[in-house]
Protein backbone atom coordinates (compact mmCIF):
# COMPACT_ATOMS: atom_id res chain seq x y z
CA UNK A 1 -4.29 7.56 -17.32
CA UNK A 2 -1.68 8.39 -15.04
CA UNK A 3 0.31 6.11 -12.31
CA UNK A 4 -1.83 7.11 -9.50
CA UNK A 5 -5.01 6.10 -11.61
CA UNK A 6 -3.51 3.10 -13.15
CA UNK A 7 -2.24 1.63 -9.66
CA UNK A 8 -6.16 2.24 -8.46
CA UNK A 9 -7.28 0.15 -11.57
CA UNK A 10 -4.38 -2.47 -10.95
CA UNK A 11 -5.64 -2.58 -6.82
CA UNK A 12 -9.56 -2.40 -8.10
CA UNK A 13 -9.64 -5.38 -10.52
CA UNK A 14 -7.58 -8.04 -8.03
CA UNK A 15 -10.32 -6.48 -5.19
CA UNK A 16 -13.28 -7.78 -7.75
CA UNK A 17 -11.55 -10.84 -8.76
CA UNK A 18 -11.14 -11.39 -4.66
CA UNK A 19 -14.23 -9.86 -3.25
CA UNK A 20 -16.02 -13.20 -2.60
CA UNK A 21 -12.98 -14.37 -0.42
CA UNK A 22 -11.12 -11.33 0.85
CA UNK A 23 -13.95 -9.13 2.28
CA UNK A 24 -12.48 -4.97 1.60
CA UNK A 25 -13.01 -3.00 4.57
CA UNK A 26 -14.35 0.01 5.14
CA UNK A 27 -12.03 3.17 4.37
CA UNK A 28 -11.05 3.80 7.87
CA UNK A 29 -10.18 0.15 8.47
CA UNK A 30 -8.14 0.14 5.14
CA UNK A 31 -5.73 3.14 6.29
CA UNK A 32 -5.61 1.69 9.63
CA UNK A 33 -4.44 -1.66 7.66
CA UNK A 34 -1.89 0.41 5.86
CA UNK A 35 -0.53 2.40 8.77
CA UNK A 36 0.33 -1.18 9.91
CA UNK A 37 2.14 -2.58 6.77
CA UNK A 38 4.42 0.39 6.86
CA UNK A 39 5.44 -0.22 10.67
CA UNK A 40 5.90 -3.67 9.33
CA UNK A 41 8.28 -2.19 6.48
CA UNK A 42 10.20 -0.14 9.02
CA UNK A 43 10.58 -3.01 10.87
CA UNK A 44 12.03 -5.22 8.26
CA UNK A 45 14.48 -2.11 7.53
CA UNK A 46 15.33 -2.10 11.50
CA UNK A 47 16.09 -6.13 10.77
CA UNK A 48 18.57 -5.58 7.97
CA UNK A 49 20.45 -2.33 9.19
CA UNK A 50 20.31 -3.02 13.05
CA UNK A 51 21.60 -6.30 13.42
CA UNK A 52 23.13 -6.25 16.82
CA UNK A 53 20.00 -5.38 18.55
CA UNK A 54 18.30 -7.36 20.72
CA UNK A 55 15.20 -8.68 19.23
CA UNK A 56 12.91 -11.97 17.98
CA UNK A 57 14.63 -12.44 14.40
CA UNK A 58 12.46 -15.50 13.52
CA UNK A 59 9.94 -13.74 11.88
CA UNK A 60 10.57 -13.98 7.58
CA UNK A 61 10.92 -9.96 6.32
CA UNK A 62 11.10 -8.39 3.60
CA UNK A 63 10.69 -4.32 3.35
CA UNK A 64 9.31 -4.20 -0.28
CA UNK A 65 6.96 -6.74 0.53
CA UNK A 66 5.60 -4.97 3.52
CA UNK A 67 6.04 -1.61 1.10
CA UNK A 68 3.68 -2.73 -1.71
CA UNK A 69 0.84 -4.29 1.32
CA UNK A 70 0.55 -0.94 2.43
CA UNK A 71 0.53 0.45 -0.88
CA UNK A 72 -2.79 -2.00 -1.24
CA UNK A 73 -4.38 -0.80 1.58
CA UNK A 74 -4.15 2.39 0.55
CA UNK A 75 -5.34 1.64 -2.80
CA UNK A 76 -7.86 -0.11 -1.06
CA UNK A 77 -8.98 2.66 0.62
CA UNK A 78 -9.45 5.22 -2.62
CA UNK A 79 -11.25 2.37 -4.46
CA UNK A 80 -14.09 3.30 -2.01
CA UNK A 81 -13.76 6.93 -2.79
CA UNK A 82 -15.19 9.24 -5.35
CA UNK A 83 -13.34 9.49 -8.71
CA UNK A 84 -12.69 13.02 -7.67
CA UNK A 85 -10.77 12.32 -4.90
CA UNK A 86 -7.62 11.68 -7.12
CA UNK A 87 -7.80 15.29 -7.64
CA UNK A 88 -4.22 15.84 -5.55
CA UNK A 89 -1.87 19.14 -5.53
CA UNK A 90 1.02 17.67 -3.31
CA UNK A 91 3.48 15.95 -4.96
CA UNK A 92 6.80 16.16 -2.28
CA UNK A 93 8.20 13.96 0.04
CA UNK A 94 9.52 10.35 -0.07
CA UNK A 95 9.99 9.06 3.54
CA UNK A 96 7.59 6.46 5.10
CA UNK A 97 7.22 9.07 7.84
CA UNK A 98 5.62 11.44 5.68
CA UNK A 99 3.06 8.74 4.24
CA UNK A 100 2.38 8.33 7.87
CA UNK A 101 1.60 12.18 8.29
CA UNK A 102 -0.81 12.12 5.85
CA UNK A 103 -2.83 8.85 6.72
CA UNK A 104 -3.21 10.09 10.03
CA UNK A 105 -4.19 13.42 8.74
CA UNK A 106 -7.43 11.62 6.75
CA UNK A 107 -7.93 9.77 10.07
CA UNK A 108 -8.10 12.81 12.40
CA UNK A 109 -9.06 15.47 10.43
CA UNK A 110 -11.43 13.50 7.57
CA UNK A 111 -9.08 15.56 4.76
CA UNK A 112 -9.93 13.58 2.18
CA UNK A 113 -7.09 15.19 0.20
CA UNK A 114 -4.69 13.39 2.50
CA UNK A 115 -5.27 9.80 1.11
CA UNK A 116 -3.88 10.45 -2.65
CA UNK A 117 -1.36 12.33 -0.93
CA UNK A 118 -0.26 9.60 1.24
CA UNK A 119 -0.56 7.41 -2.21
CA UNK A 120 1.35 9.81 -3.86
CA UNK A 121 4.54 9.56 -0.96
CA UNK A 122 3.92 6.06 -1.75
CA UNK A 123 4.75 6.39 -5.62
CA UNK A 124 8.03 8.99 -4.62
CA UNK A 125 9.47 6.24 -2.20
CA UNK A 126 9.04 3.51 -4.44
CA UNK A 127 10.60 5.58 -7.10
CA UNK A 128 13.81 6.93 -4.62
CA UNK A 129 14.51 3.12 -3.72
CA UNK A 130 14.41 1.77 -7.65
CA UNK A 131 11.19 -0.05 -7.13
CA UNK A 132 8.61 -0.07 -10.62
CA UNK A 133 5.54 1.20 -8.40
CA UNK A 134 2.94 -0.74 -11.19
CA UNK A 135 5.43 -3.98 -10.96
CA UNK A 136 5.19 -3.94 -7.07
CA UNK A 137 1.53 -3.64 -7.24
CA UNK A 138 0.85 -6.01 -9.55
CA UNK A 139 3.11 -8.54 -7.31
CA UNK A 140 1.13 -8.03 -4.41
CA UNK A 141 -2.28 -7.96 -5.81
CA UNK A 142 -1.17 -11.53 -7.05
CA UNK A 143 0.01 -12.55 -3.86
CA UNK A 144 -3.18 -11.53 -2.24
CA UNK A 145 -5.06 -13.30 -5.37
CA UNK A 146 -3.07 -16.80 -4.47
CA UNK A 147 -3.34 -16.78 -0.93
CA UNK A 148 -7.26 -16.01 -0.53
CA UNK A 149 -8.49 -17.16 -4.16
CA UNK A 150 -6.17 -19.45 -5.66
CA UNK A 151 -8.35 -20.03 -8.28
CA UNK A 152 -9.18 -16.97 -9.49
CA UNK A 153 -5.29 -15.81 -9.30
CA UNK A 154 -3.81 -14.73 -12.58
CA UNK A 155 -1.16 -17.37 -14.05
CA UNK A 156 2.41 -15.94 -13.61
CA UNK A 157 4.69 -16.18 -16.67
């Protein structure tokens, strides 16, 4: 199993153990979802490297965080899809910006290639900035898992 497949089995088995809680929706709403967590990480980068603009800076950030939600979203997303649709060519690129591109591109253009492609940008930037992709997803699965079904939430160690 590779990491693409293994991060859909990590993001598949917290949606089970959450599905009576934390309702998954439908593919388009789950790449909308993600399009939004990775504003949210550029804005957490803005936070750290732009501190003498002029904005609300009450709000807690953190850009891996934000990263690894829109990682789940996306994951969220190909959980709905056909095993098949793992079948990606593109393997480039490591910029939120071109994760963007290709979410969009599934949006507009219903290229189903385009979602493990954005997944796969996903995987490249968590790799460039020295964060485990698995460990990240595991993280937030389990953060999802204690906020919406506490009880059902693996024990940490």
């Amino acid at each position: 199993m590779n990491t693409l497949q293994m991060l859909v089995e990590i993001v598949r088995e917290s949606r089970r153990r959450t599905s009576d809680v934390f309702p998954l929706p439908d593919i388009e709403g789950c790449i909308d979802y993600a399009i939004t967590e990775a504003a949210e990480h550029l804005d957490a980068i803005l936070r750290d490297n732009r501190l003498g603009d002029k904005r609300n800076r009450d709000k807690a950030h953190d850009a891996r965080r934000e990263w690894g939600q829109c990682g789940y979203m996306i994951l969220s997303a190909l959980i709905q899809m056909p095993p098949e649709a793992m079948n990606i060519s593109y393997t480039g690129d490591e910029s939120v910006y071109d994760m963007l591109l290709w979410l969009c591109l599934y949006q507009t253009a219903d290229d189903e290639t385009a979602l493990p492609d954005a997944l796969q940008v996903y995987v490249n930037l968590c790799n460039a900035t020295g964060w485990d992709d698995l460990a990240l997803m595991r993280e937030t699965c389990a953060a999802f898992e204690r906020k919406h079904s506490p009880e059902t939430a693996p024990v940490e160690n």
